[in-house]
C-alpha atoms as a PDB file:
ATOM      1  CA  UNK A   1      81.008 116.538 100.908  1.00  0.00           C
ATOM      2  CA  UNK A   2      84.006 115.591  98.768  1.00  0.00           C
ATOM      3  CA  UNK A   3      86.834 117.563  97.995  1.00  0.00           C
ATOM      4  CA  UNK A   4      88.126 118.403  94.845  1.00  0.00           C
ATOM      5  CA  UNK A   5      91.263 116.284  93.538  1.00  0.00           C
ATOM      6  CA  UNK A   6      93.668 118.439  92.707  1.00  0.00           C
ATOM      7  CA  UNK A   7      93.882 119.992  96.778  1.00  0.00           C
ATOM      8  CA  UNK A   8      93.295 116.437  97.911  1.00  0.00           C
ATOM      9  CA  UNK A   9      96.661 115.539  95.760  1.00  0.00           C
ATOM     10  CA  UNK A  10      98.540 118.988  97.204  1.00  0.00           C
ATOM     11  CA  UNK A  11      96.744 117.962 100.848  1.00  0.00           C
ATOM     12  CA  UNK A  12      98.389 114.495 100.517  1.00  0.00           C
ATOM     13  CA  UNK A  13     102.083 115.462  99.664  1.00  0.00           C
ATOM     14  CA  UNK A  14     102.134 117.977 102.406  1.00  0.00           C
ATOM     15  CA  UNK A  15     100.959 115.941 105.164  1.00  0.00           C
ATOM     16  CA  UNK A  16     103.242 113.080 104.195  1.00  0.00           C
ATOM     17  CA  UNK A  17     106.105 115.358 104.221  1.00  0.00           C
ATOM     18  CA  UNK A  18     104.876 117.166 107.847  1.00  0.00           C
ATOM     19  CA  UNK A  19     104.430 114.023 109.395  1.00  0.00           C
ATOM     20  CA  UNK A  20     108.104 112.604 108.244  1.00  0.00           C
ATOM     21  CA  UNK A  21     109.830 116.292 109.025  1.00  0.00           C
ATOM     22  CA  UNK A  22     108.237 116.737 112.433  1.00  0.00           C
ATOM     23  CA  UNK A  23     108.647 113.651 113.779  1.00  0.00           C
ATOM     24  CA  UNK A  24     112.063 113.117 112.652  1.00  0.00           C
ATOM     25  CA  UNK A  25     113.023 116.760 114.161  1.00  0.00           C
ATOM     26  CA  UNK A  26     111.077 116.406 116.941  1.00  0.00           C
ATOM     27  CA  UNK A  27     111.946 112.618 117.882  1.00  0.00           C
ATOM     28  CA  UNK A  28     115.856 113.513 117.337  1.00  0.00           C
ATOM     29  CA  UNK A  29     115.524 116.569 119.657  1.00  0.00           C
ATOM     30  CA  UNK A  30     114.137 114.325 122.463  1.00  0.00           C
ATOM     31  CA  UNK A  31     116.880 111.670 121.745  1.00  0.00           C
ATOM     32  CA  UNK A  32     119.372 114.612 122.496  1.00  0.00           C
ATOM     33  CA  UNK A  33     117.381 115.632 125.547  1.00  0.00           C
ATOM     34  CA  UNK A  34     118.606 111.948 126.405  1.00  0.00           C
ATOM     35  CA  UNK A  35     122.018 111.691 125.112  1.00  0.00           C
ATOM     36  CA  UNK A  36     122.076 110.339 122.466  1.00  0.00           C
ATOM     37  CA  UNK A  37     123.920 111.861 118.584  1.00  0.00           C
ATOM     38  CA  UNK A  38     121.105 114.334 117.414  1.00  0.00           C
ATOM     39  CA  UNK A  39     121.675 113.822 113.653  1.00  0.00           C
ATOM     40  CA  UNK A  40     122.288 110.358 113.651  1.00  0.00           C
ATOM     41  CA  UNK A  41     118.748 109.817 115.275  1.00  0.00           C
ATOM     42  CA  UNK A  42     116.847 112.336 113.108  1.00  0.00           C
ATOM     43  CA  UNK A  43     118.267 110.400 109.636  1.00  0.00           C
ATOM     44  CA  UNK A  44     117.380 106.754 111.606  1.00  0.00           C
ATOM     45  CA  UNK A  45     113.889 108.362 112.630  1.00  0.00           C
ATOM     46  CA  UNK A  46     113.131 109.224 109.171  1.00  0.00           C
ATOM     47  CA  UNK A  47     113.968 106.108 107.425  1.00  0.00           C
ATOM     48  CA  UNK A  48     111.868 104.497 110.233  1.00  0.00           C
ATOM     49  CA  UNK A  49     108.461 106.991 109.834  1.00  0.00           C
ATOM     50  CA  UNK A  50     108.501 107.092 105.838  1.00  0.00           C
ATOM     51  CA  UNK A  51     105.551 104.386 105.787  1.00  0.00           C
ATOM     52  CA  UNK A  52     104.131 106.121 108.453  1.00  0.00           C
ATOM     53  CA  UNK A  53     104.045 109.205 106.984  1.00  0.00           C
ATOM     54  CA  UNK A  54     102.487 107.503 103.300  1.00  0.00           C
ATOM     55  CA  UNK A  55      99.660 106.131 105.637  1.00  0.00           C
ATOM     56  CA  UNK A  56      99.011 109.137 107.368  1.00  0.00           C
ATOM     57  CA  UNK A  57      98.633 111.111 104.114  1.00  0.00           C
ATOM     58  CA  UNK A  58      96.270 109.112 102.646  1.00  0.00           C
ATOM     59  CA  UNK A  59      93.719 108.965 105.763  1.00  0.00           C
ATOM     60  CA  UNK A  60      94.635 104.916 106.983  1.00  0.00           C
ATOM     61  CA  UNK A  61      94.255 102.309 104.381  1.00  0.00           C
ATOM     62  CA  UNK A  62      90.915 101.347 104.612  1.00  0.00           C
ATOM     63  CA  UNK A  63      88.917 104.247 102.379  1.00  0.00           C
ATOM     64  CA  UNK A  64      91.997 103.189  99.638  1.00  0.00           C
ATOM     65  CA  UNK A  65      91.642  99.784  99.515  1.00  0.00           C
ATOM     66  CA  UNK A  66      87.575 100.603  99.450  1.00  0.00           C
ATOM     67  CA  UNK A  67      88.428 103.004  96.640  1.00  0.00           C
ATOM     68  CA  UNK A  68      90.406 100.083  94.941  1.00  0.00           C
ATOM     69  CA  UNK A  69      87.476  97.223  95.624  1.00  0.00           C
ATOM     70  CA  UNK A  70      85.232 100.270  93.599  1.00  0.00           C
ATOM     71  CA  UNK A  71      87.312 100.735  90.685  1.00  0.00           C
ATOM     72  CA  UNK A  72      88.282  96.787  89.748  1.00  0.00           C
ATOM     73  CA  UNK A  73      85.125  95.265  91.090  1.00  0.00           C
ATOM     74  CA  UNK A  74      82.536  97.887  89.397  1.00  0.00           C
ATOM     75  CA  UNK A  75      85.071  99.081  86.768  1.00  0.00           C
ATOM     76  CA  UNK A  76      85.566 102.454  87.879  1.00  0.00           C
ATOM     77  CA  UNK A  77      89.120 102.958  86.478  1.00  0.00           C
ATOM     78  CA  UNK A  78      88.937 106.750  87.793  1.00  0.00           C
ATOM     79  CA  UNK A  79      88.745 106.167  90.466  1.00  0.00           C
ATOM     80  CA  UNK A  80      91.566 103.955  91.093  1.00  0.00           C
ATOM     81  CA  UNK A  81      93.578 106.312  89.053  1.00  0.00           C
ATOM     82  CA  UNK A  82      92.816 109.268  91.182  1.00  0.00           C
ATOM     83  CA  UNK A  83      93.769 106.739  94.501  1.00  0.00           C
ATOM     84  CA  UNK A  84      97.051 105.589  92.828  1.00  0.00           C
ATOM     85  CA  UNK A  85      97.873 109.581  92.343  1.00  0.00           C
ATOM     86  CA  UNK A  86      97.054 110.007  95.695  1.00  0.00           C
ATOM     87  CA  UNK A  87      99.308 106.977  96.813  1.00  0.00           C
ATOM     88  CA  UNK A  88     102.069 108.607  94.878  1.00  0.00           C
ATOM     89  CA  UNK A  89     102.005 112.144  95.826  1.00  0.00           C
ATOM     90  CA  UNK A  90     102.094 110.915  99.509  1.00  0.00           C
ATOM     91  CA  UNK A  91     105.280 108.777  98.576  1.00  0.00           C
ATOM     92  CA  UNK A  92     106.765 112.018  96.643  1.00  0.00           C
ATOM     93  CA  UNK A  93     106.204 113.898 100.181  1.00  0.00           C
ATOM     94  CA  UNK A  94     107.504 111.107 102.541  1.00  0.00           C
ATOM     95  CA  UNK A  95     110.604 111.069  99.742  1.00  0.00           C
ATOM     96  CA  UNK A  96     111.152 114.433  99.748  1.00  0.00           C
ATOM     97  CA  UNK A  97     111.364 114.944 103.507  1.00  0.00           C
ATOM     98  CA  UNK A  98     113.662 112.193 104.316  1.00  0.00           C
ATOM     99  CA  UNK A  99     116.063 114.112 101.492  1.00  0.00           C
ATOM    100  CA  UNK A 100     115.738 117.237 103.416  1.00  0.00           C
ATOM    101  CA  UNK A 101     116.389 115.249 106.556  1.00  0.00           C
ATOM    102  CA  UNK A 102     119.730 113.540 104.293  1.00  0.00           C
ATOM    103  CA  UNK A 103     120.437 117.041 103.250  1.00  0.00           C
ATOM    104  CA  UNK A 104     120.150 118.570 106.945  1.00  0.00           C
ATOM    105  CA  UNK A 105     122.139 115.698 108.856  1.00  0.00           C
ATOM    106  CA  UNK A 106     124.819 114.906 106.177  1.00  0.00           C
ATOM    107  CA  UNK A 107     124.212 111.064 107.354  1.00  0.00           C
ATOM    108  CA  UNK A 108     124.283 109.087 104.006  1.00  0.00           C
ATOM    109  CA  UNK A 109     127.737 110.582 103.483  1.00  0.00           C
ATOM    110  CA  UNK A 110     130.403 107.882 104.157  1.00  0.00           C
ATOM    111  CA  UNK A 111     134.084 109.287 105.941  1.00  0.00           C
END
């Protein structure tokens, strides 16, 4: 049973944006368990997990590329609309939680 598009699109900005917060927040707070600068490894984390995170969101890469193969090989151009939408809400979530990560750490400001 398929889910509608619309909470598939909300579904896939969320998790891209869960999976990029928590593992940069949870990843720097073991770096400090180990001595090493909390913020600076939280910001490095979540450069490092953003294509993580866009992967995650939209379920591994083999049901989009399968979803691509169906819209240029039987000319299904809905289809590979709906899985570049997809593709781009999980890149607005992975975005969007390394800024809150820039916002929280203050990293990408230069003394």
């Amino acid at each position: 049973m398929t889910e509608a598009f619309f909470p598939e699109l909300f579904k896939s900005f969320f998790i891209a944006m869960g999976v990029l917060l928590g593992g940069s927040l949870l990843g720097g707070l073991a770096s400090f368990a180990m001595g090493q600068p909390l913020f600076i490894e939280m910001w490095r984390l979540s450069n490092f997990l953003r294509i993580w995170a866009i992967i995650a969101a939209i379920g591994g890469t083999f049901d989009t590329v399968y979803s691509f193969e169906k819209g240029f090989l039987n000319g299904e151009t809905k289809e590979l609309f709906k899985q570049f939408l997809l593709i781009l809400a999980a890149l607005g979530g992975a975005n969007t939680g390394a800024m809150i990560i820039s916002w929280l750490t203050q990293e990408h400001v230069s003394s």
